[in-house]
Protein backbone atom coordinates (compact mmCIF):
# COMPACT_ATOMS: atom_id res chain seq x y z
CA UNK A 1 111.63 -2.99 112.78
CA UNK A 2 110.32 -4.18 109.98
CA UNK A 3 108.82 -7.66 109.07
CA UNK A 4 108.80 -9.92 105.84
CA UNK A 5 105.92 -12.30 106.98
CA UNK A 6 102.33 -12.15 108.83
CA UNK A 7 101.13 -15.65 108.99
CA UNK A 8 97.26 -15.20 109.37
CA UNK A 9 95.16 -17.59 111.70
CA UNK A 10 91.22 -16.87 111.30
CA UNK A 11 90.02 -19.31 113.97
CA UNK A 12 86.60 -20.83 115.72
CA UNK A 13 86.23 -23.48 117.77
CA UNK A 14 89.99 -25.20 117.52
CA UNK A 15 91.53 -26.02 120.83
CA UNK A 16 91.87 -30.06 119.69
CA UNK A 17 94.10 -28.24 116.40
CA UNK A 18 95.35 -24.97 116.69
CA UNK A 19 98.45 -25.48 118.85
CA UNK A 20 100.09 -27.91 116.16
CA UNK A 21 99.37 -25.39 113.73
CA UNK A 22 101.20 -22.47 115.42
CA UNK A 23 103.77 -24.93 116.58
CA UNK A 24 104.23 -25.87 112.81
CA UNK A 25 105.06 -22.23 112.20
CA UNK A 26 107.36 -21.49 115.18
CA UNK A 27 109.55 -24.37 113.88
CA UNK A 28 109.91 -22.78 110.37
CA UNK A 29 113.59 -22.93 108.80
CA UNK A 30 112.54 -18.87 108.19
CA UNK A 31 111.84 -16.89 111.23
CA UNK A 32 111.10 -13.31 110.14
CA UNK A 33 107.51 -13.51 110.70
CA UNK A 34 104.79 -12.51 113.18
CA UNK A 35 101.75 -15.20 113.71
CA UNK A 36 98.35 -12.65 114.03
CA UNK A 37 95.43 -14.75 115.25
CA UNK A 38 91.72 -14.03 115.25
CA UNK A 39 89.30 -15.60 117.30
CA UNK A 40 85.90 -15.84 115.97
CA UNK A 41 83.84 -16.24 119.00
CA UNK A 42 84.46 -19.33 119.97
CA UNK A 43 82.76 -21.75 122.16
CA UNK A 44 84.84 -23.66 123.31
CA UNK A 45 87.44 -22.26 125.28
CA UNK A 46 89.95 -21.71 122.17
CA UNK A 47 90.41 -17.90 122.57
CA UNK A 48 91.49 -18.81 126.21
CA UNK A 49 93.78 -21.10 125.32
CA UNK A 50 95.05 -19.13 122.63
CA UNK A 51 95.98 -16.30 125.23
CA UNK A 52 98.17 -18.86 127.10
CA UNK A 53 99.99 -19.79 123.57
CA UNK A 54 101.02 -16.17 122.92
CA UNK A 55 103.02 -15.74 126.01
CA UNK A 56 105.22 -18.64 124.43
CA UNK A 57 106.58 -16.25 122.53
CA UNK A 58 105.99 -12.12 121.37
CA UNK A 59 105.48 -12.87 118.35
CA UNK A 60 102.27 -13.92 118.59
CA UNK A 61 99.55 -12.02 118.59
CA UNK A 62 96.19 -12.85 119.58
CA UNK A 63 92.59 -11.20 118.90
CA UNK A 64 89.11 -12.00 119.46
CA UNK A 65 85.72 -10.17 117.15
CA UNK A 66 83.11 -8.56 118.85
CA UNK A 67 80.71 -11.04 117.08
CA UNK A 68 80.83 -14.30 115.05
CA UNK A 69 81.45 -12.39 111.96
CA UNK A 70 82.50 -15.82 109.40
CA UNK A 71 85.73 -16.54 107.63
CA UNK A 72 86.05 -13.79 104.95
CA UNK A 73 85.98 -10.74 108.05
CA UNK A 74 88.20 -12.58 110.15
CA UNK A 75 90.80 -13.26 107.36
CA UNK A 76 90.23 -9.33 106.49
CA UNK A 77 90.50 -8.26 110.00
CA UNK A 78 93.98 -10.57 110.75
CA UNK A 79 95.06 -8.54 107.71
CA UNK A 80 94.73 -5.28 108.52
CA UNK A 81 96.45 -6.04 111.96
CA UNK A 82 99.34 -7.11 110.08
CA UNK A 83 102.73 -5.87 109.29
CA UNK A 84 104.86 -7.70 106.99
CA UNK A 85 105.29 -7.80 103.18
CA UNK A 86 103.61 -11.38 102.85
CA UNK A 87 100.84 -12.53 103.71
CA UNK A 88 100.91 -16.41 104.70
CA UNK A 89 97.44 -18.34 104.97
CA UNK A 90 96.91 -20.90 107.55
CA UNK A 91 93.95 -22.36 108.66
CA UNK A 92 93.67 -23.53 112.18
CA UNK A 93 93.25 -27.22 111.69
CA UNK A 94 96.09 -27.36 109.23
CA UNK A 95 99.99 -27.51 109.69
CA UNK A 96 102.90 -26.71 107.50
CA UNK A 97 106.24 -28.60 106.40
CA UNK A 98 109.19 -27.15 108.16
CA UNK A 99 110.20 -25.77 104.68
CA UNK A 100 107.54 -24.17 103.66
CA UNK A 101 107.95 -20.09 104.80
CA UNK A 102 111.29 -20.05 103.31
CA UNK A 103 110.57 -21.46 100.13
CA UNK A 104 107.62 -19.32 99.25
CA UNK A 105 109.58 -16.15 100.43
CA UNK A 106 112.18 -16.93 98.20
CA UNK A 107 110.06 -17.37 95.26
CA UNK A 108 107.92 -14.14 95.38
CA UNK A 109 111.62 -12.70 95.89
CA UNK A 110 112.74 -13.63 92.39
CA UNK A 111 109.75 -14.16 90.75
CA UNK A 112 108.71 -10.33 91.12
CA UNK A 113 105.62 -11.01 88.40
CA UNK A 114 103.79 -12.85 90.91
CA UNK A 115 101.28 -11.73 93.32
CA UNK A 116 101.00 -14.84 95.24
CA UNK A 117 102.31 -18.23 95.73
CA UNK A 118 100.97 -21.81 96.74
CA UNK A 119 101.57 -25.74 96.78
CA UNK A 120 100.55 -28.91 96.79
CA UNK A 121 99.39 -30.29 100.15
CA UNK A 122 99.08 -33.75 102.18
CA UNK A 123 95.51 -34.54 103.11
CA UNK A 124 95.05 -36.15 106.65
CA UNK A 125 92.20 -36.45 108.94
CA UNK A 126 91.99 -38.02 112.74
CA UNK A 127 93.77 -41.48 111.33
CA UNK A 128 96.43 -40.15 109.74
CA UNK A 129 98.08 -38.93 106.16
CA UNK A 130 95.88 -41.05 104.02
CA UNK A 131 96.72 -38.56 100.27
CA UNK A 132 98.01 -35.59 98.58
CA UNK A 133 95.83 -32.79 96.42
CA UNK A 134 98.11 -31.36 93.75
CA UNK A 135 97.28 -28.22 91.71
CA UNK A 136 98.52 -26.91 88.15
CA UNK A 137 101.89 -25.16 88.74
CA UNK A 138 101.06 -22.18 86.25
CA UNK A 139 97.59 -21.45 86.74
CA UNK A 140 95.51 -20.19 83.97
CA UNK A 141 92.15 -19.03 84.33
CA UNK A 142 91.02 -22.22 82.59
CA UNK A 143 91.91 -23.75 85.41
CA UNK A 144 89.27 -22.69 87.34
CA UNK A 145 86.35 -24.07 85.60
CA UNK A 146 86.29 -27.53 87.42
CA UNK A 147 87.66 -26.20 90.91
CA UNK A 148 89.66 -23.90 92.73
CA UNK A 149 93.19 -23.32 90.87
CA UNK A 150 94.89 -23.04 94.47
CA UNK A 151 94.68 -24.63 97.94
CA UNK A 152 93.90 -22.06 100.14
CA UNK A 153 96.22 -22.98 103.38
CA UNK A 154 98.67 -23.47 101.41
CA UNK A 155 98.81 -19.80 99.85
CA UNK A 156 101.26 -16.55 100.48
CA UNK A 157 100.44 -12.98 99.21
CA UNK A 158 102.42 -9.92 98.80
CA UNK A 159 100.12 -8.15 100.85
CA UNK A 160 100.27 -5.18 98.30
CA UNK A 161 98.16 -6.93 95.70
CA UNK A 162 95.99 -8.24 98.40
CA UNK A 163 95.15 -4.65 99.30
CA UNK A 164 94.52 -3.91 95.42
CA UNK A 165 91.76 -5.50 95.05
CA UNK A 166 90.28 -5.10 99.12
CA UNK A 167 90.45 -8.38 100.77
CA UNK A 168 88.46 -11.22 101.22
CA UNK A 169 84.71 -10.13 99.46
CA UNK A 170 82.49 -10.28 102.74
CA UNK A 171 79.01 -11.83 101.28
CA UNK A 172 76.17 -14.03 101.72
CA UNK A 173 77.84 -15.23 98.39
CA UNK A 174 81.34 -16.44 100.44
CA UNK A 175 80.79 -17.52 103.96
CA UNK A 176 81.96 -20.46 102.05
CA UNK A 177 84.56 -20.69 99.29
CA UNK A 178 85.60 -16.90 99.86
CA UNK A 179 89.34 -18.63 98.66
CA UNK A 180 88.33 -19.19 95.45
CA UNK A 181 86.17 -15.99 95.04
CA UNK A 182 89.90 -14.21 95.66
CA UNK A 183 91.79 -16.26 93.51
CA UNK A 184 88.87 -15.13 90.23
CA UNK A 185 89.29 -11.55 91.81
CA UNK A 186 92.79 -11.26 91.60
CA UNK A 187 92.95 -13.02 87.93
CA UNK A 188 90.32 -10.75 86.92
CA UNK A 189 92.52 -7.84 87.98
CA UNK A 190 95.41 -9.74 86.09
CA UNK A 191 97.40 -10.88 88.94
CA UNK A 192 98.44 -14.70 89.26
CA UNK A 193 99.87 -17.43 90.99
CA UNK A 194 102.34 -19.95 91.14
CA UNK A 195 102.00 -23.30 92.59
CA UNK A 196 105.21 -25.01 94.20
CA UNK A 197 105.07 -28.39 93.03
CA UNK A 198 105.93 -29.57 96.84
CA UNK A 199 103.59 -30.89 99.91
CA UNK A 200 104.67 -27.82 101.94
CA UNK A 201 101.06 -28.29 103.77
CA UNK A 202 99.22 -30.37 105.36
CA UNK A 203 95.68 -30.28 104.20
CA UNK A 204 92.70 -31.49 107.25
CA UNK A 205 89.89 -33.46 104.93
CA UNK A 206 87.67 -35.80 107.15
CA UNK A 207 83.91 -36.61 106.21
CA UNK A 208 82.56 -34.00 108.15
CA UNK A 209 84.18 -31.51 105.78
CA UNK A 210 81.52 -32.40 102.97
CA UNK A 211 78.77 -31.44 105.87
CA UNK A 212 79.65 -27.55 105.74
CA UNK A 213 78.47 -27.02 102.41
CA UNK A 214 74.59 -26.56 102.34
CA UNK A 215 72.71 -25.65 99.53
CA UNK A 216 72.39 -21.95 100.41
CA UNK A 217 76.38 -21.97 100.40
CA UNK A 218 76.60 -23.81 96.77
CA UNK A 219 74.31 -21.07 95.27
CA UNK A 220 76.16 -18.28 96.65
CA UNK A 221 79.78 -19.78 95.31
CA UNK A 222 77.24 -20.80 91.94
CA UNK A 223 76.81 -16.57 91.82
CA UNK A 224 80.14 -15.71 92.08
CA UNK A 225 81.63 -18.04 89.52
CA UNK A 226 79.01 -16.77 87.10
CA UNK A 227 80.53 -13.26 88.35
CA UNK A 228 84.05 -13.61 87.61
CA UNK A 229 83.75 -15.97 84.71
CA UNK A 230 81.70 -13.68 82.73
CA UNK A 231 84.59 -11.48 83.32
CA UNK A 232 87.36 -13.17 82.56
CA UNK A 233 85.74 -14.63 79.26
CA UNK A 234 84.64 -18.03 80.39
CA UNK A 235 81.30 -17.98 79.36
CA UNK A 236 79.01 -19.25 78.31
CA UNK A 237 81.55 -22.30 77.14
CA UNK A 238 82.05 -23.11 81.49
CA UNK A 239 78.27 -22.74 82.13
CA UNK A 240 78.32 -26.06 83.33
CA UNK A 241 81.05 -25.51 85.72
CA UNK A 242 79.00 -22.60 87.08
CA UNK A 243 76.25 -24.96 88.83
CA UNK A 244 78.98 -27.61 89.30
CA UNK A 245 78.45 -26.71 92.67
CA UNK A 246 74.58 -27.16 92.81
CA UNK A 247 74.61 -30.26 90.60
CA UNK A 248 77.19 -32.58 92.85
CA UNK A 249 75.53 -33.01 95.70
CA UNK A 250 77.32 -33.63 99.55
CA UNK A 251 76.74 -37.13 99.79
CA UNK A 252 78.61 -37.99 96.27
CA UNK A 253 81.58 -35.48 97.14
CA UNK A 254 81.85 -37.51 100.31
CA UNK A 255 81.37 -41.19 98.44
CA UNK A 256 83.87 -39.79 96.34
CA UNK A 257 86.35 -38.73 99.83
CA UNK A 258 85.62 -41.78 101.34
CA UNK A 259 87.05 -44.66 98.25
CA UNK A 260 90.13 -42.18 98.04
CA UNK A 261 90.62 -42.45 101.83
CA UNK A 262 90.10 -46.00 101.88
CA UNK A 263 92.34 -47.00 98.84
C-alpha cells in the first residue's frame, strides 16, 4: 500500500513539546500519511515517551541513533526510513494548522514545476502567539541574500528531488542552518519553491533560540553561503550578506526578538 506523505520528526530532548506536535498531525483534514520519528539520544526520557505515543496509532513510527549524530543525519536518516511521495518537515517543538497537509499536497499536485512547498508561520513561545514570519511567495535566489527564502517547519518535498541532490549536507558547516544550506542546494540544481501565503505553522521562537547560535556555527553557515552564492551568481554584489551571520551578533538578534515580542 502505498503512501502520499512521510511527515519527518528529527527530535532531542522534547517530552514538554513533541506530543502537541504529533497530535497536530494526527488531526490533519488529510490522512494519507505516516509520522517517522527519530530520536537523537535524548536525555530526558523523550525516546521513552515517544514509544508510548506510537502505540496510539500504527502509523507512527519511532527510532532512536546509535549516537547524538545532530540535525542534518537525523533529518537524513527519518528520510531514508520513509515511504511516501512527500516529504513533510516538522520540528518537534512546532505544530501545524489543521489545514496544512492537504493544502500543500494539493499544490505540488498541480503545480508539477515545483520541487517543494512552504508557508508563512505563527511565532509563539511559552506565553503564547505573540507574531507571524512571512516569506516571499515566489522565491528567487535574490531572496536569499538577507535570510533564508523558506521556513523550514513549515516545508514539504517531493521526496524525488530531495534524493537528487542527497539530503541534508552533514558538516561542521550545518549543525546549524542545514535548512537553508538545502534550500541554496536545490536552487543551485534549479529546483524551487513556493510559499503558501497562509500561517499553516506554528513557528516556536523564545529567547533562548538566539543562544544556539555560537560563533563556530555563524562561520560554518558564513562558508556555505559563500558556497552556493558563488554558484548561483550572487557574488561578489551579496558579499555582505555572506558574513551577515558573523557581523549581527546574538545579543542584537535577541534585542531585536524581544521589542517584536513585546509590541
Amino acid at each position: 500500500m502505498s503512501i502520499t506523505v512521510s511527515v519527518i520528526i528529527p527530535t532531542y530532548n522534547a517530552k514538554n513539546s513533541i506530543k502537541k506536535a504529533i497530535d497536530s498531525v494526527l488531526q490533519q483534514t488529510y490522512q494519507d500519511f505516516e509520522i517517522i520519528i527519530v530520536d537523537d539520544c535524548s536525555k530526558d526520557n523523550t525516546y521513552e515517551l515517544l514509544k508510548m505515543i506510537a502505540k496510539i496509532d500504527s502509523r507512527i513510527s519511532v527510532y532512536q541513533n546509535k549516537h547524538n549524530s545532530k540535525s542534518a543525519f537525523t533529518r537524513n536518516r527519518a528520510i531514508e526510513l520513509s515511504q511516501g511521495q512527500y516529504i513533510m518537515q516538522l520540528d518537534d517543538d512546532d505544530y501545524c494548522d489543521k489545514n496544512r497537509m492537504e493544502k500543500q499536497v494539493r499544490f505540488l499536485e498541480k503545480n508539477r514545476s515545483y520541487d517543494f512547498v512552504g508557508s508563512n508561520a505563527l511565532l509563539f513561545d511559552d506565553k503564547g502567539v505573540y507574531g507571524s514570519m512571512e516569506r516571499v511567495e515566489k522565491p528567487d535566489k535574490y531572496d536569499f541574500k538577507k535570510t533564508s527564502a523558506f521556513i523550514n517547519p513549515s516545508v514539504m518535498f517531493r521526496k524525488s528531488s530531495l534524493e537528487k541532490i542527497d539530503g541534508y549536507r552533514v558538516s561542521k558547516e550545518t549543525v546549524r542552518a542545514q535548512d537553508n544550506d538545502l534550500y541554496l542546494r536545490m536552487y543551485v540544481a534549479d529546483m524551487k519553491g513556493y510559499n503558501i501565503q497562509e500561517n499553516l505553522v506554528y513557528y516556536y521562537k523564545d529567547m533562548n533560540s538566539f543562544n544556539k547560535s555560537s560563533i563556530q556555527y555563524r562561520y560554518g553557515e558564513a562558508k556555505f553561503r559563500y558556497r552556493n552564492f558563488k554558484k548561483l551568481g550572487l557574488l561578489p554584489q551579496a558579499l555582505l550578506y555572506v558574513v551577515k551571520p558573523i557581523l549581527i551578533p546574538n545579543s542584537i538578534l535577541a534585542w531585536k526578538h524581544k521589542k517584536k515580542r513585546n509590541n
